[in-house]
Protein backbone atom coordinates (compact mmCIF):
# COMPACT_ATOMS: atom_id res chain seq x y z
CA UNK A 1 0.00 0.00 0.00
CA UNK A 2 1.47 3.43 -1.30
CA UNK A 3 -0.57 5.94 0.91
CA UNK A 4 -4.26 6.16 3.00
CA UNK A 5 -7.27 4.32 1.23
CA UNK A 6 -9.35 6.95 -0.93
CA UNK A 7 -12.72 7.29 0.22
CA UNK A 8 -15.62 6.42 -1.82
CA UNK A 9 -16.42 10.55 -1.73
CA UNK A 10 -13.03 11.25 -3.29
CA UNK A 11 -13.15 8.70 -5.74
CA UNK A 12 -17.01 9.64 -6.95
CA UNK A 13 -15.74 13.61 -7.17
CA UNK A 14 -12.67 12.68 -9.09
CA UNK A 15 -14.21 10.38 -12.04
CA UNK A 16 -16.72 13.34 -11.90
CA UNK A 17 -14.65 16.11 -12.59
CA UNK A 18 -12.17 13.76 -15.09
CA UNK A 19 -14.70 11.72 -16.92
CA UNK A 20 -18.19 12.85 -16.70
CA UNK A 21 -19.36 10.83 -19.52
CA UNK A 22 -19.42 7.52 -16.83
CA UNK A 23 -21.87 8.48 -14.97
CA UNK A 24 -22.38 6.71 -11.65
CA UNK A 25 -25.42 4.45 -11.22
CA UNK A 26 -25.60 3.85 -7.51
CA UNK A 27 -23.65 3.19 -4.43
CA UNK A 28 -25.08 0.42 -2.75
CA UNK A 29 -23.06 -1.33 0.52
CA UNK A 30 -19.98 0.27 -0.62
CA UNK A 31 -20.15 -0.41 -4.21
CA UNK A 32 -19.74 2.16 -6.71
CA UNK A 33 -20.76 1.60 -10.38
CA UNK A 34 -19.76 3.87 -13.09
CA UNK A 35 -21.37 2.74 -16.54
CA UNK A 36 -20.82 5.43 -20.01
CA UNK A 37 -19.38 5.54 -23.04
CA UNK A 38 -15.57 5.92 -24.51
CA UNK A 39 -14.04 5.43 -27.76
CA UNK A 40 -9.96 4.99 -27.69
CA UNK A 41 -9.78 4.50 -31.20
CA UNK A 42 -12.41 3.59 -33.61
CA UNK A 43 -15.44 1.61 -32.05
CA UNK A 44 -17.27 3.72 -29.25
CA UNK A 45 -17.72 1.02 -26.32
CA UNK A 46 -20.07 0.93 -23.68
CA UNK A 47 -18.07 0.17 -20.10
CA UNK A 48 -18.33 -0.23 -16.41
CA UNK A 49 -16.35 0.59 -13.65
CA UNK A 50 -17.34 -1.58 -10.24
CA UNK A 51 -15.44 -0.78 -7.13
CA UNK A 52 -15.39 -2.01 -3.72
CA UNK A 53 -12.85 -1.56 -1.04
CA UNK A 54 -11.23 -4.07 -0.40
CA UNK A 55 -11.26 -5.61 -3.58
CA UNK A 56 -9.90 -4.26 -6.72
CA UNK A 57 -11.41 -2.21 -9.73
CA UNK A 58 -13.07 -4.17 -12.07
CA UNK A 59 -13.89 -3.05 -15.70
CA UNK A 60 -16.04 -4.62 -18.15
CA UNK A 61 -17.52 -4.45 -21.92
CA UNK A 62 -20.98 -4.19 -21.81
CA UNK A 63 -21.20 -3.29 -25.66
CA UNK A 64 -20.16 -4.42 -28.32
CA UNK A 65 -19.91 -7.94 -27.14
CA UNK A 66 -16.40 -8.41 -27.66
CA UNK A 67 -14.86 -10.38 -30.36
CA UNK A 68 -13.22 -13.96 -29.81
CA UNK A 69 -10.34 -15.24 -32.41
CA UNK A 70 -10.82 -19.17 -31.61
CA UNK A 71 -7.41 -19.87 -33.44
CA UNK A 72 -5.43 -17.41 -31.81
CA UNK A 73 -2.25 -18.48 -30.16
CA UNK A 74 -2.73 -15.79 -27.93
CA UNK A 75 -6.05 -16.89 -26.61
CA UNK A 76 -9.51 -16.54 -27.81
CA UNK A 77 -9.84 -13.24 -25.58
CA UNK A 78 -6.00 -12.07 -24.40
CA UNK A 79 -6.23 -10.39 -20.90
CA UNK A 80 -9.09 -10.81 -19.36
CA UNK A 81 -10.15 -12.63 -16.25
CA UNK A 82 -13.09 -15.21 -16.31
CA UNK A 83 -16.15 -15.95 -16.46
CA UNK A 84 -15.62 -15.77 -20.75
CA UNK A 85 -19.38 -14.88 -21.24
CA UNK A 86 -18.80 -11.94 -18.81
CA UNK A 87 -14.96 -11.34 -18.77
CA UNK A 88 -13.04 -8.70 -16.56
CA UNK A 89 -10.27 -6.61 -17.97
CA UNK A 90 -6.89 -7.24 -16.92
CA UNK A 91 -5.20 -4.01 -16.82
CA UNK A 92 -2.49 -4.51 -14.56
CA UNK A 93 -0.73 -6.74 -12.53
CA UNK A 94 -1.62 -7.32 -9.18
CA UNK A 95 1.32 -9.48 -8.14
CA UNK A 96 3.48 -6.72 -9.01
CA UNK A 97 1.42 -4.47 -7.24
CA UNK A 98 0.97 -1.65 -9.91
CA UNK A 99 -2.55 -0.02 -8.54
CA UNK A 100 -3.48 -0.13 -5.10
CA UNK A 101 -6.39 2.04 -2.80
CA UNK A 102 -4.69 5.27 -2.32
CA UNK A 103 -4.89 5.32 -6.34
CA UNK A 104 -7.43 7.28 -8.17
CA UNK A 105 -9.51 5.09 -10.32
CA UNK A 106 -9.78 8.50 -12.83
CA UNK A 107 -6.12 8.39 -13.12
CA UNK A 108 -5.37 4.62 -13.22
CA UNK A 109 -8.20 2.09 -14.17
CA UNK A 110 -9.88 4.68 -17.06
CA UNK A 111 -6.71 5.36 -19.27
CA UNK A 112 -5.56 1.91 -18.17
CA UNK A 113 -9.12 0.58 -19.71
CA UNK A 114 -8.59 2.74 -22.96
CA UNK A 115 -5.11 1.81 -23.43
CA UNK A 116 -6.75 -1.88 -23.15
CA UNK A 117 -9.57 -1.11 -25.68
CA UNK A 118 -6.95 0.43 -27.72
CA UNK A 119 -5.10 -3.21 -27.97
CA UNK A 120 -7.64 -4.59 -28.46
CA UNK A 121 -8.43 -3.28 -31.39
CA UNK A 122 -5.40 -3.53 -33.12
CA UNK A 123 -5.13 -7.27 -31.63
CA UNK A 124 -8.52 -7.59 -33.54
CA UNK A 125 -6.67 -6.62 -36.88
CA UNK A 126 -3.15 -8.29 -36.42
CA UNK A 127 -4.03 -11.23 -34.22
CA UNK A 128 -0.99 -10.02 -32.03
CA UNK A 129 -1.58 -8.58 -28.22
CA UNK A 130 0.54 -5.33 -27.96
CA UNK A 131 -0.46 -4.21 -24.44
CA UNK A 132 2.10 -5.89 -22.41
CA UNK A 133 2.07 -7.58 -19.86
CA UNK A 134 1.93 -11.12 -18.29
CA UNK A 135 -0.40 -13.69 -20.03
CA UNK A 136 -2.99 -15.81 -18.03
CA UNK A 137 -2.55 -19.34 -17.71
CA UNK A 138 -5.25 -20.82 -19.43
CA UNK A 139 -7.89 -21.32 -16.60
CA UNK A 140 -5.93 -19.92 -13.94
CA UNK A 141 -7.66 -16.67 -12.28
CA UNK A 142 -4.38 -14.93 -11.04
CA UNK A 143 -4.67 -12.88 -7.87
CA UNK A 144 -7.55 -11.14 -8.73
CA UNK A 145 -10.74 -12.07 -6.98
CA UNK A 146 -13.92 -11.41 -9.34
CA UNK A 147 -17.13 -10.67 -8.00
């Protein structure tokens, strides 16, 4: 841990002020949801943002249902944490810690999920995963604990 958990408040005003196009839709038990629109590149996509201390960020496509390559030898979906019908970006590493709770999710998780978009799409045309990082073993849910 970097510095003091940021309060829900602090989180809410921040994505506010950075990114009012995700608007939040509730805060229920601690949970804050954040569902709008961005566009990295060329498709617009339809997103949300779930958070709950003390678990990590989670991001998801709600629309476009995102593509699978069956063939690929990168997987049919690089990056993403299971279930496949509902799949949860993988935008960093948690064993590496490279986001904890003093971080703003305006800051971190939102360019994080555009960079991630923005792979994707070019993954989509070349087949090839440029975003980095670690792949997933095949079945194998990491560190990361989805709700």
């Amino acid at each position: 841990m970097r510095g003091p958990i940021l309060t829900n408040n602090a989180q809410i005003a921040s994505m506010t002020r950075m990114w009012p196009g995700l608007k939040r839709r509730g805060q229920r038990r601690g949970r804050i949801k954040w569902v709008g629109t961005v566009r990295p590149q060329f498709q617009t996509y339809r997103i949300e943002i779930s958070h709950l201390v003390p678990k990590p960020p989670q991001v998801r496509v709600l629309s476009p249902e995102l593509t699978r390559l069956p063939d690929n030898e990168e997987g049919q979906l690089p990056h993403v944490y299971p279930p496949a019908d509902d799949p949860t970006l993988c935008l960093y590493d948690p064993a590496n810690d490279e986001w904890d709770h003093s971080m703003l999710i305006s800051e971190t998780i939102v360019p994080w999920a555009l960079d991630w978009l923005a792979c994707y799409e070019l993954w989509l045309m070349t087949g090839r995963w440029t975003g980095g990082g670690r792949h997933q073993e095949v079945g194998h849910n990491e560190e990361l604990e989805v709700e």
